[in-house]
N, C-alpha and C. Protein backbone atom coordinates (compact mmCIF):
# COMPACT_ATOMS: atom_id res chain seq x y z
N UNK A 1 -53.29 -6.75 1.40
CA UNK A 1 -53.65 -6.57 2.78
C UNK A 1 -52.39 -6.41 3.61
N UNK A 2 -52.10 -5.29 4.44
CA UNK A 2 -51.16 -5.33 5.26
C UNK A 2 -51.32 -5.57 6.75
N UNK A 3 -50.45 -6.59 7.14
CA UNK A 3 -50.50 -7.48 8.14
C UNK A 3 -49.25 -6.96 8.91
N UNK A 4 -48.80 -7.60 10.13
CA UNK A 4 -48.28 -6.84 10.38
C UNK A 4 -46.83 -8.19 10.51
N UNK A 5 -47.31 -9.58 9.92
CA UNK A 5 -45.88 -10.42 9.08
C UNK A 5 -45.17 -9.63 7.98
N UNK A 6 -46.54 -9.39 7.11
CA UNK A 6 -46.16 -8.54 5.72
C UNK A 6 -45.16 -7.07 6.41
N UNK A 7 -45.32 -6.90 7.56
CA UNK A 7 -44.25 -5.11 7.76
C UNK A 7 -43.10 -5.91 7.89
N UNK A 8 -43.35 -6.98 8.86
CA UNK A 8 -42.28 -7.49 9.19
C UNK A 8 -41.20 -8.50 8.30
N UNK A 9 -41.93 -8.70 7.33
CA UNK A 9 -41.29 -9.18 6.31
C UNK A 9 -40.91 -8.62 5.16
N UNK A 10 -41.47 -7.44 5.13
CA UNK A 10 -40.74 -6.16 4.62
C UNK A 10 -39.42 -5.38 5.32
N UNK A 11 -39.66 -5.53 6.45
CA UNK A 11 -38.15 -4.82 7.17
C UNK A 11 -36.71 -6.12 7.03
N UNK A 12 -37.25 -7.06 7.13
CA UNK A 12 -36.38 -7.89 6.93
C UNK A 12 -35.51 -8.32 5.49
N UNK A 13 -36.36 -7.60 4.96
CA UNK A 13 -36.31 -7.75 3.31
C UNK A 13 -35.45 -6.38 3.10
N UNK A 14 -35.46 -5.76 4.24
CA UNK A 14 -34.75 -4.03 3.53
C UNK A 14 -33.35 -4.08 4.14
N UNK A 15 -33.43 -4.76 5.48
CA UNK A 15 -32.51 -5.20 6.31
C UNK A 15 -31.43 -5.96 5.07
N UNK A 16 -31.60 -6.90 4.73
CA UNK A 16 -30.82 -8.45 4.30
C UNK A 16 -30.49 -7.34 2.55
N UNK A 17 -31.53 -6.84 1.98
CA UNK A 17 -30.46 -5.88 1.12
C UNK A 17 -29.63 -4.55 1.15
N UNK A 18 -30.05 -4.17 2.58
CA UNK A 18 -28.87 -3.22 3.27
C UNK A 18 -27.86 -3.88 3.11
N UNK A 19 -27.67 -4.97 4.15
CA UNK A 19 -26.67 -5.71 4.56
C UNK A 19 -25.40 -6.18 3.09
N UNK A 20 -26.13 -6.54 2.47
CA UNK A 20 -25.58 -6.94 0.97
C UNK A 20 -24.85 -5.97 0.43
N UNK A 21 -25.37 -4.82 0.26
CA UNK A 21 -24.95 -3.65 -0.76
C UNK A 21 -24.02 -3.02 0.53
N UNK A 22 -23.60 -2.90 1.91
CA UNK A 22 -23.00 -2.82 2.26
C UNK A 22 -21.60 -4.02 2.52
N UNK A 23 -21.65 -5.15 2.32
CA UNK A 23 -20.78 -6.00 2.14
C UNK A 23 -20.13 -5.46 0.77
N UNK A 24 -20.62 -5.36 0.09
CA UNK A 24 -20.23 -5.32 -1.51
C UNK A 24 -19.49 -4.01 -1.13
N UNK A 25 -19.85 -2.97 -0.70
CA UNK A 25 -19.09 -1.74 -0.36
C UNK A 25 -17.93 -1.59 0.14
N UNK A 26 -17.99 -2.40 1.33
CA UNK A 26 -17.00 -2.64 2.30
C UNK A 26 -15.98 -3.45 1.31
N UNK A 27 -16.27 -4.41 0.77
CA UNK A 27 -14.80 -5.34 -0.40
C UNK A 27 -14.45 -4.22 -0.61
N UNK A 28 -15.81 -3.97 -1.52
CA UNK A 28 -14.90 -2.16 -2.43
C UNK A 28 -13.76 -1.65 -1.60
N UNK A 29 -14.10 -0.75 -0.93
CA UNK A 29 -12.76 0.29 -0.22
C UNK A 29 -12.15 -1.21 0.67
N UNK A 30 -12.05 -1.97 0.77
CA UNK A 30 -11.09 -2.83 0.90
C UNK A 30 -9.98 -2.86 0.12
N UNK A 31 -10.64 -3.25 -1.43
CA UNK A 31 -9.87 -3.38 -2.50
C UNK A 31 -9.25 -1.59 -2.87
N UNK A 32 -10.25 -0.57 -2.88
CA UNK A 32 -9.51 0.11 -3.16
C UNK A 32 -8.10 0.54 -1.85
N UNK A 33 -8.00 0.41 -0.69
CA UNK A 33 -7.27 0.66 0.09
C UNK A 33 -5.78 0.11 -0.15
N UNK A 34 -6.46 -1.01 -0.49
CA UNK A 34 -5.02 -2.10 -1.05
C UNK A 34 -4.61 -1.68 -2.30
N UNK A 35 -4.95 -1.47 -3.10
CA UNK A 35 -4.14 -1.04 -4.33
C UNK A 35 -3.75 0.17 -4.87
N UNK A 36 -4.49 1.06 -3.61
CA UNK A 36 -3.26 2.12 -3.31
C UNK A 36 -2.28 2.28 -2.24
N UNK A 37 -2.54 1.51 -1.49
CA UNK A 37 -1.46 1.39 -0.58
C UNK A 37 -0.33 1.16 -0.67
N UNK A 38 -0.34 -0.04 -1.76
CA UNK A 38 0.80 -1.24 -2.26
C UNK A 38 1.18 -0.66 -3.85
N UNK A 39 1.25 0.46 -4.25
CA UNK A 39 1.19 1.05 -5.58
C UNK A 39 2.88 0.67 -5.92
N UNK A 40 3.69 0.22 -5.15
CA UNK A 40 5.07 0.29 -5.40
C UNK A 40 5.33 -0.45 -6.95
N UNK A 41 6.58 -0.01 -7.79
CA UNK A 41 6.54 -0.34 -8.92
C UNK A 41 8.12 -1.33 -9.41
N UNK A 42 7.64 -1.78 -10.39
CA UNK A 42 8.61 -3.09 -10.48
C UNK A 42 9.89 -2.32 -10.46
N UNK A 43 10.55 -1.18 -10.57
CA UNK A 43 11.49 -0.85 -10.39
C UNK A 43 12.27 -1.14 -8.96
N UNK A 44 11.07 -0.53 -7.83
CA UNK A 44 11.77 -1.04 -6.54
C UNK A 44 11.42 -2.17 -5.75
N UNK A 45 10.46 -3.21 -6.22
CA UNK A 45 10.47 -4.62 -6.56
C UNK A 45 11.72 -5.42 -7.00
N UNK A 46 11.92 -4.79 -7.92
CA UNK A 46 13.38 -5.46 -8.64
C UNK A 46 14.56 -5.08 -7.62
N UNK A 47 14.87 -3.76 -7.68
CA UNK A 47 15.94 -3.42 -6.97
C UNK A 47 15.97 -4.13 -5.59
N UNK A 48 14.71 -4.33 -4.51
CA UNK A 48 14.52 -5.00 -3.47
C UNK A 48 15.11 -6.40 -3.69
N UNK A 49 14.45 -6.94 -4.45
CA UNK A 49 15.06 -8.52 -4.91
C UNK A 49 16.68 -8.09 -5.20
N UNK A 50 17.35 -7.07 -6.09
CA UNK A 50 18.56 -7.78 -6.33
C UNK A 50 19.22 -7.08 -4.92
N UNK A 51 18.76 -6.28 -3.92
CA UNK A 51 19.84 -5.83 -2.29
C UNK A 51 19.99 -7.37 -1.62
N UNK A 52 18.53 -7.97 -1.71
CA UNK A 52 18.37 -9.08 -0.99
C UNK A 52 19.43 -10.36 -1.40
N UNK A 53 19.52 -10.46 -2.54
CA UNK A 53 20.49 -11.33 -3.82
C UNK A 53 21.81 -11.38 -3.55
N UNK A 54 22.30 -9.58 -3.85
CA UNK A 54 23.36 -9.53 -3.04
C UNK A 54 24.36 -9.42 -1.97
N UNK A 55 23.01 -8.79 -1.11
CA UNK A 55 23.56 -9.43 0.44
C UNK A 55 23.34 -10.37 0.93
N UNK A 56 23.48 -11.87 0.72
CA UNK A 56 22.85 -13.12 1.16
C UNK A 56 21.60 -12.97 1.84
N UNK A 57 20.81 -12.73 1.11
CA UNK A 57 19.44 -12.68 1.78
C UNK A 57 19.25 -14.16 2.45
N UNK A 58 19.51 -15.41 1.48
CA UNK A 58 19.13 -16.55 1.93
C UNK A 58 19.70 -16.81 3.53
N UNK A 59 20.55 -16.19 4.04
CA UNK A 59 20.84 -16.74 5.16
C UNK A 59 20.98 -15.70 5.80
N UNK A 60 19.86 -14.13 5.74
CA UNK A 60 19.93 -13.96 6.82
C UNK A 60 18.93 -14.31 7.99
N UNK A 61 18.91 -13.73 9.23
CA UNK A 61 18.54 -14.03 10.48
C UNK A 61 16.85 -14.18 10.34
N UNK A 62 16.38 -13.10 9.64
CA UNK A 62 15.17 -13.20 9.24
C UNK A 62 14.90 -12.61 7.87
N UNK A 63 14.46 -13.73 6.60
CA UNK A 63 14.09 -12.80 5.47
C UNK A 63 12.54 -13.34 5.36
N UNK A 64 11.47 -12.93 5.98
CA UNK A 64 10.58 -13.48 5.90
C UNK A 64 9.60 -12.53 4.42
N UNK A 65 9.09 -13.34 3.61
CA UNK A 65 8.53 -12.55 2.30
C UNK A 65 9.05 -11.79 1.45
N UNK A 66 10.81 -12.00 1.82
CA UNK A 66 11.33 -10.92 0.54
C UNK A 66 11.82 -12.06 -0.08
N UNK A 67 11.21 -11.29 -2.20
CA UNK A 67 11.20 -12.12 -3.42
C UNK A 67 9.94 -12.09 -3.59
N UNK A 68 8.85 -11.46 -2.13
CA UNK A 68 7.37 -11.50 -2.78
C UNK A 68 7.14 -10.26 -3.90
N UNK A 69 5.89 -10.60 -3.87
CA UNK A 69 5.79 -9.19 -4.83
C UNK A 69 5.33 -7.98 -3.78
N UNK A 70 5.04 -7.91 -2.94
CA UNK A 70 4.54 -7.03 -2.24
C UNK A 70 5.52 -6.35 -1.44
N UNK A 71 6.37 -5.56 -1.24
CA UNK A 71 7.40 -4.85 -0.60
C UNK A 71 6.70 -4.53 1.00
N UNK A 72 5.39 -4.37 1.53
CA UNK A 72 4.88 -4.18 2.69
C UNK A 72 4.90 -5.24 3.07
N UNK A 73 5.04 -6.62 2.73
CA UNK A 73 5.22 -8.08 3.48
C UNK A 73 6.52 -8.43 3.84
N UNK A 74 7.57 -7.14 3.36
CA UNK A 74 8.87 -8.24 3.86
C UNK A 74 9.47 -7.96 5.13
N UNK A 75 9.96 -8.47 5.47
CA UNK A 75 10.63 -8.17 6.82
C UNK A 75 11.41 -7.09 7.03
N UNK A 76 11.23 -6.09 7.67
CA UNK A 76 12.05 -5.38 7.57
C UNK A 76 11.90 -3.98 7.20
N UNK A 77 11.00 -4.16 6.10
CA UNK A 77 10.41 -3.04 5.66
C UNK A 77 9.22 -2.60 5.95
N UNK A 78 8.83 -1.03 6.41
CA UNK A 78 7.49 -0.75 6.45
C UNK A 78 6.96 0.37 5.37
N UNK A 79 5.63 0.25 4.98
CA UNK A 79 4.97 1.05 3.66
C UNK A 79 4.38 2.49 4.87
N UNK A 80 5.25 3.44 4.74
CA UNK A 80 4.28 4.43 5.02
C UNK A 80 3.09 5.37 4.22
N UNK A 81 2.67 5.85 5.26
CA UNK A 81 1.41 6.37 4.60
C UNK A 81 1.64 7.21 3.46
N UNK A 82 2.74 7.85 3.11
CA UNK A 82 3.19 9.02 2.46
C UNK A 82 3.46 8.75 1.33
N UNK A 83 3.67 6.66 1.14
CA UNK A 83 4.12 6.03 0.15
C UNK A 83 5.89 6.13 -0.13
N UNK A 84 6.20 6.69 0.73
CA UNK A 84 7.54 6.29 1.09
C UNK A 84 8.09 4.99 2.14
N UNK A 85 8.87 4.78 2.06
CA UNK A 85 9.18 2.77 2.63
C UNK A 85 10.21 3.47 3.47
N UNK A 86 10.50 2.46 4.85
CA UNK A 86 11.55 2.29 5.99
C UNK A 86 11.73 1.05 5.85
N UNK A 87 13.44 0.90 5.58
CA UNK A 87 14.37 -0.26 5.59
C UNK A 87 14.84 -0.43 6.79
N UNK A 88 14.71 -1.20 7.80
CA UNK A 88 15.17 -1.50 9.19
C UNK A 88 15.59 -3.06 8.88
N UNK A 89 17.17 -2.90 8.95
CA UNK A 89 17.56 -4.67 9.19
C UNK A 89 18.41 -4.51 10.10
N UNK A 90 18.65 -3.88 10.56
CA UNK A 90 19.84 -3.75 11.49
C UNK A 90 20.56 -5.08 12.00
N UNK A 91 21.46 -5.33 12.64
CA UNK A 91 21.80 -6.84 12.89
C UNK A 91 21.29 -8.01 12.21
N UNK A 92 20.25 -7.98 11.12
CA UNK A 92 19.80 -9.23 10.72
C UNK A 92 20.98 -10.22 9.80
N UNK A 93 22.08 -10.31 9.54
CA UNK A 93 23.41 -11.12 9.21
C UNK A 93 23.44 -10.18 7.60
N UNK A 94 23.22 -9.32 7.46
CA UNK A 94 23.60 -8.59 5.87
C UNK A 94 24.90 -8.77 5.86
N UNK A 95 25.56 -9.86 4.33
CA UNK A 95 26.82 -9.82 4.15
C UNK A 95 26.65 -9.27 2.70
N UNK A 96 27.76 -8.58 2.20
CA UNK A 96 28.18 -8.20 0.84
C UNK A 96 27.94 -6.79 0.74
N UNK A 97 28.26 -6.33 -0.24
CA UNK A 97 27.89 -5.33 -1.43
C UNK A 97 26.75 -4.73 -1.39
N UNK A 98 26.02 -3.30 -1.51
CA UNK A 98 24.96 -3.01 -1.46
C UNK A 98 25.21 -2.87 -3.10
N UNK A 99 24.35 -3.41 -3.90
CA UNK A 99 24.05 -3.32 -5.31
C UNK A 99 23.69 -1.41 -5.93
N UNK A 100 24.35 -1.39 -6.70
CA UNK A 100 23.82 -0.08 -7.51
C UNK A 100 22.52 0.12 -7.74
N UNK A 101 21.88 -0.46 -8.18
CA UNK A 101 20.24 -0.54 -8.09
C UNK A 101 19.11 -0.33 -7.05
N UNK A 102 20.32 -0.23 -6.10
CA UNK A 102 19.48 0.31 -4.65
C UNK A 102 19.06 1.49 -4.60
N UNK A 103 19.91 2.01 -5.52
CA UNK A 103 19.75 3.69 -6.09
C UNK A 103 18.45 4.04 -6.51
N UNK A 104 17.62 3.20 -6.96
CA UNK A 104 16.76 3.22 -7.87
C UNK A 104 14.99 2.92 -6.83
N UNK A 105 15.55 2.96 -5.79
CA UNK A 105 14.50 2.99 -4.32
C UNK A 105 14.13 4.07 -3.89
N UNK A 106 13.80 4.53 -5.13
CA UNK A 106 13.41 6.37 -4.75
C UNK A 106 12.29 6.75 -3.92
N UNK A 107 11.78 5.92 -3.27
CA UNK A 107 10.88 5.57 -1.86
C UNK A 107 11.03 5.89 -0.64
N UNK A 108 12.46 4.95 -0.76
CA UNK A 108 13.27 5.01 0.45
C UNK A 108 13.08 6.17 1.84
N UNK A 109 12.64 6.62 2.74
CA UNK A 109 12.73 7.53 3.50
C UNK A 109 13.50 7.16 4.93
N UNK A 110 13.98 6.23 5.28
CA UNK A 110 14.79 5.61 6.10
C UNK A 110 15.45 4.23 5.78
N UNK A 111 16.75 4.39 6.30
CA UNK A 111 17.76 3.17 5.98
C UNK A 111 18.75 2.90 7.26
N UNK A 112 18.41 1.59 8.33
CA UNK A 112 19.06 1.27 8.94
C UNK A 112 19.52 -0.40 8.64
N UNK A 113 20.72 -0.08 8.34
CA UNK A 113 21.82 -1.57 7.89
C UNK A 113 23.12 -1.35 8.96
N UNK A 114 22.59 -0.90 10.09
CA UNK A 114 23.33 -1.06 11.40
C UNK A 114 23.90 -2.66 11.64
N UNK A 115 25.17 -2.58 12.21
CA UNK A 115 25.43 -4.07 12.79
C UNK A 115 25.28 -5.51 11.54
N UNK A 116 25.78 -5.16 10.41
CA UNK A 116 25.66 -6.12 9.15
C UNK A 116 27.24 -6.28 8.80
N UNK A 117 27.35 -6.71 8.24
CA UNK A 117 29.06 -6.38 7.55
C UNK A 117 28.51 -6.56 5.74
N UNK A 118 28.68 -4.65 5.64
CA UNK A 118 28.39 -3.91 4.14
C UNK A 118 29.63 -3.55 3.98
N UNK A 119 29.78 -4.32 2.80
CA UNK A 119 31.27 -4.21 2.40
C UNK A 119 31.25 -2.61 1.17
N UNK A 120 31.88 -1.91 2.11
CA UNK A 120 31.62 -0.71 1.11
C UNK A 120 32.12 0.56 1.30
N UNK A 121 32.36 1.29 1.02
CA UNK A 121 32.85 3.25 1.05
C UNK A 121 31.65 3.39 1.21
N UNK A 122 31.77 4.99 1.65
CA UNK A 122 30.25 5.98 2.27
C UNK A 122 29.71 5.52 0.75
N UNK A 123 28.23 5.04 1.00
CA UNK A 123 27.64 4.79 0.35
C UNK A 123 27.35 5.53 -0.75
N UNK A 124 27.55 4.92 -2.13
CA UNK A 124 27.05 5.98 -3.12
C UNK A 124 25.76 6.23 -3.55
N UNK A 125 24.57 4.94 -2.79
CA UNK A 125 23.38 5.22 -3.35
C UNK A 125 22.88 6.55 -2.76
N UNK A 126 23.47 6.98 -1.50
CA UNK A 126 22.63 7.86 -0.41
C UNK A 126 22.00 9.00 -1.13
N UNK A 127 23.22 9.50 -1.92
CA UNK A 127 22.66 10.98 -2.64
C UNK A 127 21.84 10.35 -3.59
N UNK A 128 21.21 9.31 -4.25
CA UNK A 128 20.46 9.58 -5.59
C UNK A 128 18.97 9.13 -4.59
N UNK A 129 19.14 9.15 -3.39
CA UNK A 129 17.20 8.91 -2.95
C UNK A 129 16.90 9.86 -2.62
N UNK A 130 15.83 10.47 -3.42
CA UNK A 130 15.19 12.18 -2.84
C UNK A 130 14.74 12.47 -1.90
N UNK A 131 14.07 10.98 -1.19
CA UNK A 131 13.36 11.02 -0.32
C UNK A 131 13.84 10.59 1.06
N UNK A 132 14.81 10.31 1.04
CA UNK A 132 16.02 9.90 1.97
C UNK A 132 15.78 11.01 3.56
N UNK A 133 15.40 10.69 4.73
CA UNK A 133 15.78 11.41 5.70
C UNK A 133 16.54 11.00 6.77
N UNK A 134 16.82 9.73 7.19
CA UNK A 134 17.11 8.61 8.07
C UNK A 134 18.50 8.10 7.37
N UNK A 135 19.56 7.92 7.88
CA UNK A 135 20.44 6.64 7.57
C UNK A 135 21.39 6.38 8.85
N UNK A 136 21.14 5.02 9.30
CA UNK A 136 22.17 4.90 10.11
C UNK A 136 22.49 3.22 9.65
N UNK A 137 23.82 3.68 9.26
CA UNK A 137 25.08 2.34 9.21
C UNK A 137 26.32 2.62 10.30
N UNK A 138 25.83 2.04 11.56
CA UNK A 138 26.85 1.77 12.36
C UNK A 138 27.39 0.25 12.71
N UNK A 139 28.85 0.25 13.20
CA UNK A 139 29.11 -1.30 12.91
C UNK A 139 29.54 -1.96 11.62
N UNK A 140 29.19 -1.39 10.01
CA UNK A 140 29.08 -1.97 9.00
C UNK A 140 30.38 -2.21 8.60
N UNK A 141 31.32 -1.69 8.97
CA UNK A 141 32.52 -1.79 8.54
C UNK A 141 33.00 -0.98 6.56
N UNK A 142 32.38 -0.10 6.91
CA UNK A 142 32.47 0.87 6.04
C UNK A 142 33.75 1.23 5.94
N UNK A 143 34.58 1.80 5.14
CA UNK A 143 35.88 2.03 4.86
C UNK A 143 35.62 3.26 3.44
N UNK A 144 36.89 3.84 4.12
CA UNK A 144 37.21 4.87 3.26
C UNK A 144 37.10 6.55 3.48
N UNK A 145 37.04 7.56 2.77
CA UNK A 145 36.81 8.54 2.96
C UNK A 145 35.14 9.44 2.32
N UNK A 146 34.60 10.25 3.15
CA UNK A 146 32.95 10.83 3.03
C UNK A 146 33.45 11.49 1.47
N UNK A 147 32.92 11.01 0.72
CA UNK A 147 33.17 12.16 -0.67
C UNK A 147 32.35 13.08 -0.46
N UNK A 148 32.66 14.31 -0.56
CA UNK A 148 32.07 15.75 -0.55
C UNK A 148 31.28 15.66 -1.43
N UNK A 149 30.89 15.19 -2.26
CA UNK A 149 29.97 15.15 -4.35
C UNK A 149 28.51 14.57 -3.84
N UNK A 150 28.90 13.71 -3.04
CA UNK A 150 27.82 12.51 -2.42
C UNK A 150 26.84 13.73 -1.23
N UNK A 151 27.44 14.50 -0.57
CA UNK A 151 26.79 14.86 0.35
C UNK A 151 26.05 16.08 -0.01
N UNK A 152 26.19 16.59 -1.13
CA UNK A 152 26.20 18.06 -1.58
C UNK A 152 24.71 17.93 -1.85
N UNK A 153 24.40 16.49 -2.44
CA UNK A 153 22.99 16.09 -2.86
C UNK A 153 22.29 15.89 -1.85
N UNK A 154 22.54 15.91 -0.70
CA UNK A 154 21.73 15.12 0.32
C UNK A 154 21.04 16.30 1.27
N UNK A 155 19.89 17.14 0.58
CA UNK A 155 19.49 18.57 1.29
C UNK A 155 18.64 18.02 2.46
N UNK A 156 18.10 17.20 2.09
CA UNK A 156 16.77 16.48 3.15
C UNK A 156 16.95 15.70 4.46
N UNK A 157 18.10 14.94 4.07
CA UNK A 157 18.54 14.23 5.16
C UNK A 157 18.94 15.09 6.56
N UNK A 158 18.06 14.04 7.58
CA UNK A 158 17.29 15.06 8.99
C UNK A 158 18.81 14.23 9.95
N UNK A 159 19.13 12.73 9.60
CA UNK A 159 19.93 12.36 10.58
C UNK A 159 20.59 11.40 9.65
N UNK A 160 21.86 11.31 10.17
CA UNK A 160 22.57 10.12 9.60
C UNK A 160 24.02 9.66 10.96
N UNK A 161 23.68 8.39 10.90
CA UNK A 161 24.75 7.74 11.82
C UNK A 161 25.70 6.88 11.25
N UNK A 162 27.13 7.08 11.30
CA UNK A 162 28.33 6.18 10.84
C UNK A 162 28.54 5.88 11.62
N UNK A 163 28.47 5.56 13.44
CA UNK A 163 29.48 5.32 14.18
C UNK A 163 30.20 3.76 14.10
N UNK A 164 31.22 3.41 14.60
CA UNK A 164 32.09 2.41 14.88
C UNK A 164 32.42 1.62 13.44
N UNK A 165 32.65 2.64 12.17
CA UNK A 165 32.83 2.07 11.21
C UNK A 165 34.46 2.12 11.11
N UNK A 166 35.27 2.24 9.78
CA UNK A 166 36.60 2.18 9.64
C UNK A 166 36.80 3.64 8.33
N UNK A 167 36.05 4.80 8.70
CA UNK A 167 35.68 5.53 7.95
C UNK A 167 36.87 6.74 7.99
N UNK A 168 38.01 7.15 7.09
CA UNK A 168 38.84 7.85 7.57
C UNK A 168 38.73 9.59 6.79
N UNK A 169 39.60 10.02 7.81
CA UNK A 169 39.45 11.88 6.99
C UNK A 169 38.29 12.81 7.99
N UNK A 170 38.85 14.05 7.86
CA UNK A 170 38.20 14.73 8.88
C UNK A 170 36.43 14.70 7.92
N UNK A 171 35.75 15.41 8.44
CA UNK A 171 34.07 15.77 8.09
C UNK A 171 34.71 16.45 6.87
N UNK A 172 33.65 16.43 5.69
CA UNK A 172 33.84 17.25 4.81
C UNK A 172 33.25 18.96 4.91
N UNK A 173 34.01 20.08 4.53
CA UNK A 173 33.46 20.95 5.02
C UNK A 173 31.37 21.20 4.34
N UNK A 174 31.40 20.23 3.26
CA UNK A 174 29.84 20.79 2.46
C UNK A 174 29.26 19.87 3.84
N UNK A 175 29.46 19.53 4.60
CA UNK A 175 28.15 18.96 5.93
C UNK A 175 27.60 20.12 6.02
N UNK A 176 28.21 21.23 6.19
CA UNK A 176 27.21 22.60 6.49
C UNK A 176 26.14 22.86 5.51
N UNK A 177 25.94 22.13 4.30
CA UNK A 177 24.84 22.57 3.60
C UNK A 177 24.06 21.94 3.86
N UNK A 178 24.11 20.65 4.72
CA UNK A 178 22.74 20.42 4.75
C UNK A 178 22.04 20.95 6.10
N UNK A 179 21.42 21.87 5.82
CA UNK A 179 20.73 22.60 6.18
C UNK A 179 19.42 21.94 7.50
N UNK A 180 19.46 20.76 6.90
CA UNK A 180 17.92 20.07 7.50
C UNK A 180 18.72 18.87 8.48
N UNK A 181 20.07 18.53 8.51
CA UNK A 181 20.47 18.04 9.22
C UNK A 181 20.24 17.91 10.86
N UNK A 182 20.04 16.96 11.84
CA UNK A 182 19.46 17.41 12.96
C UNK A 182 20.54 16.51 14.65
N UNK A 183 21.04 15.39 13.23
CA UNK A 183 21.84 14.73 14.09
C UNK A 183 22.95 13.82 13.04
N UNK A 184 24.14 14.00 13.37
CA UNK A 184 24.95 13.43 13.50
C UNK A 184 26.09 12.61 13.94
């Protein structure tokens, strides 16, 4: 016999397993959102941990979540959509050595280690990140001369800033190849 509790306790009944199979959905592309988002691989996990290692991470100004596993939680860094990462520490107290293994952050699409003291020559990781468009180390106390070998690789890079370093020797003439250059 249909009553009109029985409709109504039928809509409520279609309602409450809508509701369900849309919860369950919603986790879904939750979960899937997250584990492609965060796809980064123990290579630049590792390498992240040993920049942090060797530039006293422990004491700088802010290292909030780096050593996690998740490279989009640490300070500093953001996961873009493209799945390429931006390193922004600028002033946060970076002392030492940028590790060779930084090389290996083939992610990388911006790098500001402005205002740190990076004990170092024009950086040698710059040319091995493909994805590299951004670098500004001003302040770092950089020393030495731009090797021409280093820059020859660097087609992509849109801007790069050295100012107020201890960087000597005129421009190398291969700056003209990079082509995509926009500021210096």
């Amino acid at each position: 016999r249909i009553t009109r509790r029985n409709i109504f306790l039928l809509h409520v009944n279609s309602l409450i397993f809508s509701m369900k199979y849309a919860a369950i959905f919603r986790i879904f592309l939750q979960f899937l959102s997250i584990s492609l988002a965060h796809s980064y691989n123990n290579v630049t996990i590792a390498s992240l941990s040993d920049f942090y290692n060797q530039l006293d991470g422990h004491n700088w100004r802010n290292n909030t979540n780096w050593l996690g596993s998740d490279p989009c939680t640490f300070f500093g860094v953001l996961c873009n959509t493209d799945g390429t990462l931006s390193l922004n520490l600028a002033g946060n107290g970076l002392k030492g050595k940028i590790p060779d293994s930084f090389s290996e952050i083939v992610e990388l699409a911006s790098i500001d280690l402005s205002f740190n003291s990076i004990e170092s020559s024009f950086p040698s990781f710059i040319s091995n990140l493909p994805n590299l468009r951004s670098v500004s180390m001003n302040g770092c106390g950089l020393n030495g001369f731009i090797d021409p070998s280093r820059l020859y690789k660097m087609k992509g890079l849109v801007s790069i800033s050295l100012n107020s370093n201890q960087l000597e020797g005129p421009l190398p003439n291969e700056i003209r190849e990079l082509t995509s250059l926009q500021k210096l």
